[in-house]
C-alpha atoms as a PDB file:
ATOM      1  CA  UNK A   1     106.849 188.046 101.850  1.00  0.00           C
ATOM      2  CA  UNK A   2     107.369 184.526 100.426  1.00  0.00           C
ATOM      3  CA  UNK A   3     106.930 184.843  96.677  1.00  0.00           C
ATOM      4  CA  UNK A   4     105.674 180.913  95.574  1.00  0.00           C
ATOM      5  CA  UNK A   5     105.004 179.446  92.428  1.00  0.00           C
ATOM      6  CA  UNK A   6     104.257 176.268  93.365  1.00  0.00           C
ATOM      7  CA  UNK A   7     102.799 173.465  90.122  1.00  0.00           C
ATOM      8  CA  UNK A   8     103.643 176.863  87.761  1.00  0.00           C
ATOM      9  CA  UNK A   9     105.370 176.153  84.747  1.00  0.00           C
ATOM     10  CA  UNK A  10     107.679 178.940  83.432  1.00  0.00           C
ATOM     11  CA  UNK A  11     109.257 179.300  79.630  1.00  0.00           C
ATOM     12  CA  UNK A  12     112.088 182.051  79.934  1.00  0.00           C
ATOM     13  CA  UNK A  13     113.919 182.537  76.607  1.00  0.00           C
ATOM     14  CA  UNK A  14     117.475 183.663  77.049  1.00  0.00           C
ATOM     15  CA  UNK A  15     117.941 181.665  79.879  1.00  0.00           C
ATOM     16  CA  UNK A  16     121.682 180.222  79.940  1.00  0.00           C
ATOM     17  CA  UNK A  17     123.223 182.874  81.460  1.00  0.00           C
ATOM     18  CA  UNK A  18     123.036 186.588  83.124  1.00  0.00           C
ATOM     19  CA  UNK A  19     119.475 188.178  84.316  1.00  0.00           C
ATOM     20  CA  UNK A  20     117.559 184.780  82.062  1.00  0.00           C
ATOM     21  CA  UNK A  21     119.698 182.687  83.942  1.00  0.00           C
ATOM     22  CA  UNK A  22     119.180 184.303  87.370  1.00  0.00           C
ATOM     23  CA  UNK A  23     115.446 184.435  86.691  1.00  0.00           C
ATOM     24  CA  UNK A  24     115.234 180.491  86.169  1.00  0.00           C
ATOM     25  CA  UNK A  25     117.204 179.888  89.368  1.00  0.00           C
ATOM     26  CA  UNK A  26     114.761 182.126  91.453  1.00  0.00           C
ATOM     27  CA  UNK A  27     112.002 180.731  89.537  1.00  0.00           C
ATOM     28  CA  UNK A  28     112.677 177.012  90.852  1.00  0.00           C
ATOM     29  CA  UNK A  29     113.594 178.281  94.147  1.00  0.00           C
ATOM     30  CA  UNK A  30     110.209 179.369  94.432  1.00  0.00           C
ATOM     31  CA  UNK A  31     108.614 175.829  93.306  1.00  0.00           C
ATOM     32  CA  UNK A  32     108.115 176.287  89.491  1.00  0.00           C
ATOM     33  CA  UNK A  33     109.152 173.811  86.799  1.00  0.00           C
ATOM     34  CA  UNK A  34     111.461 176.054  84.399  1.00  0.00           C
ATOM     35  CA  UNK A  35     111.576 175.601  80.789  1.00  0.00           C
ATOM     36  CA  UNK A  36     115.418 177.121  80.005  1.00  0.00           C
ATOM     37  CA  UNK A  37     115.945 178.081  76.232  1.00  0.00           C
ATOM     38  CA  UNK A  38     119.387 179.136  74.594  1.00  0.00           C
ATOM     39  CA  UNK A  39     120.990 178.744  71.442  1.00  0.00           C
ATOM     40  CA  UNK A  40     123.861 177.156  72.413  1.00  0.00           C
ATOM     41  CA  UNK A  41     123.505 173.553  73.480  1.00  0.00           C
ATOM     42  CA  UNK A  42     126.695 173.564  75.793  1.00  0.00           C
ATOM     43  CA  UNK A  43     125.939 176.681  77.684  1.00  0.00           C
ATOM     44  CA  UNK A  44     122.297 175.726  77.481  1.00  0.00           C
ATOM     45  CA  UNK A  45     122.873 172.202  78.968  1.00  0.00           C
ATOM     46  CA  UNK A  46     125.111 173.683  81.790  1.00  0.00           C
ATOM     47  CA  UNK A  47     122.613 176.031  82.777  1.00  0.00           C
ATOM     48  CA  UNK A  48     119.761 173.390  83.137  1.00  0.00           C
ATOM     49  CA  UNK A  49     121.275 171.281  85.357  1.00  0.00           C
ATOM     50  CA  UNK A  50     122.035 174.282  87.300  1.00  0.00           C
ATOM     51  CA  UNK A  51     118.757 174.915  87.777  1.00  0.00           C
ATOM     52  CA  UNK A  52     117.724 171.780  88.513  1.00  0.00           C
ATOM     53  CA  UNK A  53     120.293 171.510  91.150  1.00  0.00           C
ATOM     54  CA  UNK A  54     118.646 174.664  92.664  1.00  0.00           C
ATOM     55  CA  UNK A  55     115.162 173.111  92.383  1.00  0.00           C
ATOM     56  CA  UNK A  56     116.034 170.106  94.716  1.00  0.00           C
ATOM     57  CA  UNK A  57     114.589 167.629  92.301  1.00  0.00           C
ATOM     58  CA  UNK A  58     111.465 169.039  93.217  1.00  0.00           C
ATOM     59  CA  UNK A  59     110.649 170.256  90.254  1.00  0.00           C
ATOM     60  CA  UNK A  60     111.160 169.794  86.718  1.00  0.00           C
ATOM     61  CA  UNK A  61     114.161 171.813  84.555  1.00  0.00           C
ATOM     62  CA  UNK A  62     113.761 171.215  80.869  1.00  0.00           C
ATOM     63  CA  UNK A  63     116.424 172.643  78.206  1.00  0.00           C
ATOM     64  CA  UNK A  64     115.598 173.509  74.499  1.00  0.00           C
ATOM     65  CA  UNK A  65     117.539 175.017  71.601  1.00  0.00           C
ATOM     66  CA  UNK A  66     116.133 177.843  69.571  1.00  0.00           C
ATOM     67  CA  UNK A  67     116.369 181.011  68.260  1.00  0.00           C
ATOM     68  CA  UNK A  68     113.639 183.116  68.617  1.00  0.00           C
ATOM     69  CA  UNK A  69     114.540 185.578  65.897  1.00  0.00           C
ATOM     70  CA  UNK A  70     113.113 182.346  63.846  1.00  0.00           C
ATOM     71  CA  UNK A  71     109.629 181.937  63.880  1.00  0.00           C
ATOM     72  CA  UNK A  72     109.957 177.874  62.510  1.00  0.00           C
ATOM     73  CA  UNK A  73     112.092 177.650  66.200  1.00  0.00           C
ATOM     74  CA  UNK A  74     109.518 179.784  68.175  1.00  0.00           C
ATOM     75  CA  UNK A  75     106.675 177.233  66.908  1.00  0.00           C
ATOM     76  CA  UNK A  76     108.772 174.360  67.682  1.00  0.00           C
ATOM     77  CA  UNK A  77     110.099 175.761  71.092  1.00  0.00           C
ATOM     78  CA  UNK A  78     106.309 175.852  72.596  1.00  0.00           C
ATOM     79  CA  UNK A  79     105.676 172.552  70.878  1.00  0.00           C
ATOM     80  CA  UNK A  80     108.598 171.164  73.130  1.00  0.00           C
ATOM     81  CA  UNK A  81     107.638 172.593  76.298  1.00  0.00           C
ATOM     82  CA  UNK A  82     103.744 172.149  76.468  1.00  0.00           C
ATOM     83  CA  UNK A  83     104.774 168.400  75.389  1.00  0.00           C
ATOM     84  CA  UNK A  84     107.160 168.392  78.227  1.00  0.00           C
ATOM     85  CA  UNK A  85     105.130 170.306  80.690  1.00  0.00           C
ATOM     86  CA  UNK A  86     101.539 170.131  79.990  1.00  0.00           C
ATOM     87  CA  UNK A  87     101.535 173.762  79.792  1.00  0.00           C
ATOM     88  CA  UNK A  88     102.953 177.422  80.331  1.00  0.00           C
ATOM     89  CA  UNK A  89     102.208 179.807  82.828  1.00  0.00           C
ATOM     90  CA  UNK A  90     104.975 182.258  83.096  1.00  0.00           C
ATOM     91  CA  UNK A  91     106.534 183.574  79.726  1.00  0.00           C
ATOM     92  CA  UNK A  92     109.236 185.565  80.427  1.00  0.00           C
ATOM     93  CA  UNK A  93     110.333 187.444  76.630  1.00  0.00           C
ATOM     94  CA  UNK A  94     114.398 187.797  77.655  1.00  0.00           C
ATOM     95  CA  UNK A  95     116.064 186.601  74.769  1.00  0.00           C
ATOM     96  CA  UNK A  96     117.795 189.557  72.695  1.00  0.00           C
ATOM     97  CA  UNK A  97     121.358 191.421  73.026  1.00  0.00           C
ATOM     98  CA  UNK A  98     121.759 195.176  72.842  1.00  0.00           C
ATOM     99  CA  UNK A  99     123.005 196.298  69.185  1.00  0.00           C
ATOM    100  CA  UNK A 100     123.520 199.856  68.922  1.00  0.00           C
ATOM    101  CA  UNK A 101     125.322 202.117  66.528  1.00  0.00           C
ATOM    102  CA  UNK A 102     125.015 205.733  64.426  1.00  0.00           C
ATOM    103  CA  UNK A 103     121.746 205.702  63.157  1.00  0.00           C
ATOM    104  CA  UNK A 104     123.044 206.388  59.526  1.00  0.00           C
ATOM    105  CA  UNK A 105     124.770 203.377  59.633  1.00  0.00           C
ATOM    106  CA  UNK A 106     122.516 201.023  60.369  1.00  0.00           C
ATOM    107  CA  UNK A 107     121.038 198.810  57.452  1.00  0.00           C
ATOM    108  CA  UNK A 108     118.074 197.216  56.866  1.00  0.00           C
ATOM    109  CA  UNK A 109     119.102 193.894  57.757  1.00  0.00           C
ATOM    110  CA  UNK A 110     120.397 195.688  61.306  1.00  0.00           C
ATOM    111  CA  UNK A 111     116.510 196.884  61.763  1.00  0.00           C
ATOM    112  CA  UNK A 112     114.747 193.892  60.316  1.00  0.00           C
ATOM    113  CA  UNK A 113     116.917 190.873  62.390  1.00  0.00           C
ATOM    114  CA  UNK A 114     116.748 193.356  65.881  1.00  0.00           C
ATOM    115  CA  UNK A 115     113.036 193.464  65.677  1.00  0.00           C
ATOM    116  CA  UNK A 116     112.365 189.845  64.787  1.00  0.00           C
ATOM    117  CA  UNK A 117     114.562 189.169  67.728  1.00  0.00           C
ATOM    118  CA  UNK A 118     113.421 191.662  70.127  1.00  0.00           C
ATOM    119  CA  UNK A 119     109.817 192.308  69.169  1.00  0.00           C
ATOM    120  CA  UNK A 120     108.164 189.701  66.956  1.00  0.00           C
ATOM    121  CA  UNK A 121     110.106 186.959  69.187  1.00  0.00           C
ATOM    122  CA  UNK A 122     107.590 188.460  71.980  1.00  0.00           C
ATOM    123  CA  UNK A 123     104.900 188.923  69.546  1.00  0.00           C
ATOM    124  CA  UNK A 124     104.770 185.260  68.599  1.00  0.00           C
ATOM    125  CA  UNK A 125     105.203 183.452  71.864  1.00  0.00           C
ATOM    126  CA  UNK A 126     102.521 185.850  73.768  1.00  0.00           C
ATOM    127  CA  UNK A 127     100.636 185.133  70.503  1.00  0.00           C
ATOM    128  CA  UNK A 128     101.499 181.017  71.241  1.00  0.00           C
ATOM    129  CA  UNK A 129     100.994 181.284  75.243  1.00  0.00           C
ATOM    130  CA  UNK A 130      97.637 183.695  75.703  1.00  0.00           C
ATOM    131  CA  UNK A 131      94.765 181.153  74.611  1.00  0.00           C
ATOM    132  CA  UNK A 132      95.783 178.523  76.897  1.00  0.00           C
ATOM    133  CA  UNK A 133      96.540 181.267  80.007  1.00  0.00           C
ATOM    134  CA  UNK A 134      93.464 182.536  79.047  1.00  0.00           C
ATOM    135  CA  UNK A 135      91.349 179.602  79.367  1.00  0.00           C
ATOM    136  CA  UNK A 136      92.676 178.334  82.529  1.00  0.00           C
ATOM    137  CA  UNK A 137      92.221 182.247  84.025  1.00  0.00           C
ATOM    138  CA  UNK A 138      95.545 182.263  84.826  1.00  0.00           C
ATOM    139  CA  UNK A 139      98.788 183.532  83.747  1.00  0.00           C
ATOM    140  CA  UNK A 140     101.400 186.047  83.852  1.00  0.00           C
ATOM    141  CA  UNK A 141     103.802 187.206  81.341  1.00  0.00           C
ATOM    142  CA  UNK A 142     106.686 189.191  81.534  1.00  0.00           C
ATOM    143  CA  UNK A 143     108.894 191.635  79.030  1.00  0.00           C
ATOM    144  CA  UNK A 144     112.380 192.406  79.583  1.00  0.00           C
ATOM    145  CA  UNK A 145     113.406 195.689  77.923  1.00  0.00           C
ATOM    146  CA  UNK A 146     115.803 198.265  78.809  1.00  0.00           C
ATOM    147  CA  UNK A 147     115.607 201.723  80.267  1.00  0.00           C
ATOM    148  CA  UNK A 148     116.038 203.063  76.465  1.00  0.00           C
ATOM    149  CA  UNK A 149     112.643 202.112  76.018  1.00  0.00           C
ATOM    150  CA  UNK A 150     111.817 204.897  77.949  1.00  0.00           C
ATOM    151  CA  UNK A 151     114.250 207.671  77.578  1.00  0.00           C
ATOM    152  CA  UNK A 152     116.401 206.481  74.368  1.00  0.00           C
ATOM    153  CA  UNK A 153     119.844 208.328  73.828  1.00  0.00           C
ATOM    154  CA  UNK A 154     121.879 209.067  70.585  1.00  0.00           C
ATOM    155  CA  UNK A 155     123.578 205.835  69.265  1.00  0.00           C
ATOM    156  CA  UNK A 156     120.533 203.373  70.648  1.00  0.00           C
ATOM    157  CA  UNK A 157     119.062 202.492  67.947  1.00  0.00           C
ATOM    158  CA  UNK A 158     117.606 200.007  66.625  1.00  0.00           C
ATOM    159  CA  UNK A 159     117.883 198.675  70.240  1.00  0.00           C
ATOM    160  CA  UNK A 160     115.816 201.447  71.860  1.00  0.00           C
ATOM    161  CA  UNK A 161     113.120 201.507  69.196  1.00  0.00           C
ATOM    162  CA  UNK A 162     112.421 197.691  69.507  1.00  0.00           C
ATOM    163  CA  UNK A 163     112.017 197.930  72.793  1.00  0.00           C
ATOM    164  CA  UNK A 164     109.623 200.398  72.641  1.00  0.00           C
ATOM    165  CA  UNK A 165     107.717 198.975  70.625  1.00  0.00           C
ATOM    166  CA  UNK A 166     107.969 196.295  73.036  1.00  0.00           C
ATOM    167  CA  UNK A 167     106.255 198.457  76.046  1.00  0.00           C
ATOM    168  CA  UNK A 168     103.933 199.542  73.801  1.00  0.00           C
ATOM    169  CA  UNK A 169     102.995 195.872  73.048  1.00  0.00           C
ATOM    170  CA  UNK A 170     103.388 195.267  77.055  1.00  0.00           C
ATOM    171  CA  UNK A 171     100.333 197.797  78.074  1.00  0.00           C
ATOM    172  CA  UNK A 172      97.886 196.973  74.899  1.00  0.00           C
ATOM    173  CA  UNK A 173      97.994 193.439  75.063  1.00  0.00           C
ATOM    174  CA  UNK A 174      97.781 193.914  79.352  1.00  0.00           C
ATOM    175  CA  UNK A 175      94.220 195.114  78.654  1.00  0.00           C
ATOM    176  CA  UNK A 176      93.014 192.371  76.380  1.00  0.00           C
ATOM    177  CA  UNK A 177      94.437 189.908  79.165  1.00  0.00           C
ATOM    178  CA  UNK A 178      92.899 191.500  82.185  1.00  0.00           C
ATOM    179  CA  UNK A 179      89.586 190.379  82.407  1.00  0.00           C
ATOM    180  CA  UNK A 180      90.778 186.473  82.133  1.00  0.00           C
ATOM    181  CA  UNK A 181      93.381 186.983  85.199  1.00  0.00           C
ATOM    182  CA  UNK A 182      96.432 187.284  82.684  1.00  0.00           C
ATOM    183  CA  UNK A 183      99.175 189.700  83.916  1.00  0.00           C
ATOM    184  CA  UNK A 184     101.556 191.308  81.325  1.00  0.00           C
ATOM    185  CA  UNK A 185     104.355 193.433  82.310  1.00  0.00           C
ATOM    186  CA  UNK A 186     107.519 194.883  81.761  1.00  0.00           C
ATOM    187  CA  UNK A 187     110.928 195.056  83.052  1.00  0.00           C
ATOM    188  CA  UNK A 188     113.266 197.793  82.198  1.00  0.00           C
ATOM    189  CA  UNK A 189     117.105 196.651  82.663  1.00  0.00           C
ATOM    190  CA  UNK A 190     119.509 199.327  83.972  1.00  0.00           C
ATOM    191  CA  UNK A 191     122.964 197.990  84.657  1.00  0.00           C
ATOM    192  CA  UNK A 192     123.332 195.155  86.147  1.00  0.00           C
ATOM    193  CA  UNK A 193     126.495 192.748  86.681  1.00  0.00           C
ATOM    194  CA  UNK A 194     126.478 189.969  84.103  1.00  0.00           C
ATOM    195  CA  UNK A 195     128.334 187.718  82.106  1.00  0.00           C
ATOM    196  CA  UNK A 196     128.323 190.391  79.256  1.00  0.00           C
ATOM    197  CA  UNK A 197     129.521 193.097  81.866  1.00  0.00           C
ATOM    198  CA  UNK A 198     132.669 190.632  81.747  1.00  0.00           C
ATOM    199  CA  UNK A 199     132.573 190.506  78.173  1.00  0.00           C
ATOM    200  CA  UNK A 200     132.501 194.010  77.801  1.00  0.00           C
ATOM    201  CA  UNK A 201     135.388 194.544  80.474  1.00  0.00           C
ATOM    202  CA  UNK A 202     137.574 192.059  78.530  1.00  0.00           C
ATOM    203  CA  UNK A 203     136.955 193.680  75.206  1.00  0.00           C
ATOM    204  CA  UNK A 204     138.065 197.336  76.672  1.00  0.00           C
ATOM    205  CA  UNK A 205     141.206 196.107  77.132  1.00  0.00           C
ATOM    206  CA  UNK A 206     141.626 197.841  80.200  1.00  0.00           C
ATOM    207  CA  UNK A 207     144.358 197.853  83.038  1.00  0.00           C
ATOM    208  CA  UNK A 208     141.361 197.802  85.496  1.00  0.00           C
ATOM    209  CA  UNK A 209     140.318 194.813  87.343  1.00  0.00           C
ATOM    210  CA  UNK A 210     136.535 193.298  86.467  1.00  0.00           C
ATOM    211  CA  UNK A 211     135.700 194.724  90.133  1.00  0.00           C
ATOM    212  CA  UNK A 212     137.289 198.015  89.637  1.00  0.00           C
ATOM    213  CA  UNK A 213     135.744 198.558  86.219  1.00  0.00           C
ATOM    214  CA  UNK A 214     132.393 197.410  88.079  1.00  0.00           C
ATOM    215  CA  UNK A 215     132.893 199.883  90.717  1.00  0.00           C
ATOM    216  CA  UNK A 216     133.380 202.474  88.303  1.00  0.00           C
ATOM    217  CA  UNK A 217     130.617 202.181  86.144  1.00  0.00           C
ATOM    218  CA  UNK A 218     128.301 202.338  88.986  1.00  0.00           C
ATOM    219  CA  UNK A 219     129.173 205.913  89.796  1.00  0.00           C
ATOM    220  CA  UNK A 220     126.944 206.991  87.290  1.00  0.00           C
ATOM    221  CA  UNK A 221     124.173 205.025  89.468  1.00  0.00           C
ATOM    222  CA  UNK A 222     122.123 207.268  91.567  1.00  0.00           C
ATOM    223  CA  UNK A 223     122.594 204.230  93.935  1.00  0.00           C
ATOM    224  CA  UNK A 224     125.933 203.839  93.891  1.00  0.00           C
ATOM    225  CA  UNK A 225     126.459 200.515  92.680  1.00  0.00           C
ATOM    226  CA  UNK A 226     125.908 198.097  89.429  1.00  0.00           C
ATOM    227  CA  UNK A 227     122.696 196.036  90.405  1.00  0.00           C
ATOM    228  CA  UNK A 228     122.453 191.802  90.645  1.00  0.00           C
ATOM    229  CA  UNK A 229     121.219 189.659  88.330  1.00  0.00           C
ATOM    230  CA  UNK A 230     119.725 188.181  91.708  1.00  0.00           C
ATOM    231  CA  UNK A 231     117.960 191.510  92.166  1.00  0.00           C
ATOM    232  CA  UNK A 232     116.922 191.277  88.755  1.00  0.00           C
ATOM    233  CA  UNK A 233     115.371 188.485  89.695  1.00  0.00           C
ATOM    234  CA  UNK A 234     113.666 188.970  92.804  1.00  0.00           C
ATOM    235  CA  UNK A 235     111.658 191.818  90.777  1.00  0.00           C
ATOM    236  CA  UNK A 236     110.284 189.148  88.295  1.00  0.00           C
ATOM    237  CA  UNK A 237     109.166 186.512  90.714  1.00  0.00           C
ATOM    238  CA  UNK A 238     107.038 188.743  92.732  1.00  0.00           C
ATOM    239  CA  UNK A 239     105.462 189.907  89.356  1.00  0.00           C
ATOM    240  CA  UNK A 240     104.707 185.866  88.676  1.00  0.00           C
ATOM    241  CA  UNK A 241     103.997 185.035  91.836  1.00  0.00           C
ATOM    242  CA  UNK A 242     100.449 185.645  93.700  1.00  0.00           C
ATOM    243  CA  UNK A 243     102.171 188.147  95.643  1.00  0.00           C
ATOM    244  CA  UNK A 244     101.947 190.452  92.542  1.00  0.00           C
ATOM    245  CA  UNK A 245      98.488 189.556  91.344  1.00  0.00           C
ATOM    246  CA  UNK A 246      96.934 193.469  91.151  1.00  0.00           C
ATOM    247  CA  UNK A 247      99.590 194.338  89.229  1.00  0.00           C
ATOM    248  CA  UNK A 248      99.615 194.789  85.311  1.00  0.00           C
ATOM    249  CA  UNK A 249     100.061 196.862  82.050  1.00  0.00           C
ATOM    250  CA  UNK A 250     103.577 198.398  84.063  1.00  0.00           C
ATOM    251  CA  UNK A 251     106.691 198.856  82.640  1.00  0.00           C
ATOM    252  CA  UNK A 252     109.149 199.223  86.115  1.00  0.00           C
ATOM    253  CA  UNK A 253     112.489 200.232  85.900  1.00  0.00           C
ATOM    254  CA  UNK A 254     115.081 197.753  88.053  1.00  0.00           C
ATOM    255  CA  UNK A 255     118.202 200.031  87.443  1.00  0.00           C
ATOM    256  CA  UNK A 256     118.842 202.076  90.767  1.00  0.00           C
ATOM    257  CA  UNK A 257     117.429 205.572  89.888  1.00  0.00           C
ATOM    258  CA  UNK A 258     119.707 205.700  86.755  1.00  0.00           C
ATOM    259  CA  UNK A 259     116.676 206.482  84.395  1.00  0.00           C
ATOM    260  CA  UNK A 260     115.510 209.932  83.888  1.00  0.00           C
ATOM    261  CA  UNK A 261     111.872 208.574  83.272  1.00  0.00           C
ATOM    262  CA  UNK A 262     109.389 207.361  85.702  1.00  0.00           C
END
């Protein structure tokens, strides 16, 4: 099955690095111009020509700075890409890191900047993307959550609750889109090996090797093994590809059988 976006343009927010960056990379493989965002410029910058390596030269890489917790930088982020593009047709809603902690302890400020983040960054780029999608009958966005969205355990939140709000935003806005050939899905994130997998090995302090501590933590994988950001990948451009075109209102787990929910 050849998954092709050819003359697509994609915007994927969180972009410079781990599952984002993977995404991008598979996205130009497959013939579509990538818009990468970050907010970092050096990471950002690194990525993008990255990408662009990937894409041969046969398509175009754009980077832009923003954060999408900031609605002034969400504006100006689709400003920058439909003047750089033409247009979107992929949005891929990645940006956000997991915070967690006791529920008692979490403050308002915790709850308030993880939603704008998480969920109103979605809201207002869906919000930004859908009338032009819509009027071209064509378009296909895409979610990323976590399997907490799902089946949330003690200590998630306000992670798990944003990104259930964020399936629940995935499946109502799916049947508005329908009828005008816009796909909107979700992706739930397991574990997968990324650069914050490496992060979070080097903060544990541990004797362990990165590949030991790896191994270990995907014993507790019905599958036996941490999944690839390449994986990841994979899943979301057969979504955004023609190849997935009957296919909408989902929320699929990639996390090898580790969820208890379907």
């Amino acid at each position: 099955m050849d998954c092709r976006m050819d003359g697509r343009v994609a915007l994927i927010t969180g972009s410079s690095m781990g599952t984002g960056k993977a995404m991008a990379i598979r996205f130009a493989e497959a013939g579509a111009s990538v818009a990468v965002c970050a907010r970092r410029d050096d990471v950002l910058e690194a990525a993008r020509k990255e990408v662009e390596k990937v894409g041969g030269g046969k398509v175009k890489v754009t980077g832009h700075i923003a954060d999408v917790a900031r609605a002034e930088d969400i504006q100006q982020l689709f400003d920058a890409v439909v003047k750089a593009h033409g247009q979107v047709d992929i949005l891929v809603n990645n940006a956000g890191a997991s915070k967690r902690g006791k529920f008692e302890e979490i403050t308002d400020e915790d709850w308030r900047f993880d939603l704008e983040l998480k969920l109103f960054g979605a809201i207002r780029l869906m919000r930004l993307a859908l009338p032009g999608m819509k009027e071209r009958r064509w378009g296909r966005i895409v979610n990323i959550l976590n399997i907490g969205a799902k089946a949330p355990e003690g200590g998630s939140t306000p992670t798990s609750v944003a990104r259930a709000a964020g399936m629940a935003l995935t499946k109502a806005v799916s049947k508005e889109a329908a009828p005008f050939n816009v796909l909107v899905n979700a992706m739930l994130v397991g574990k997968i090996v990324t650069d914050q997998i490496a992060r979070r090995h080097k903060a544990a302090k541990t004797e362990q090797s990165l590949q030991d501590y790896v191994a270990a933590a995907g014993k507790s994988i019905p599958i036996g093994r941490m999944g690839t950001a390449e994986e990841f990948a994979n899943m979301a451009c057969f979504l955004c590809s023609e190849q997935g075109s009957y296919i909408t209102g989902c929320a699929i787990n990639v996390d090898g059988g580790l969820s208890p929910a379907v």
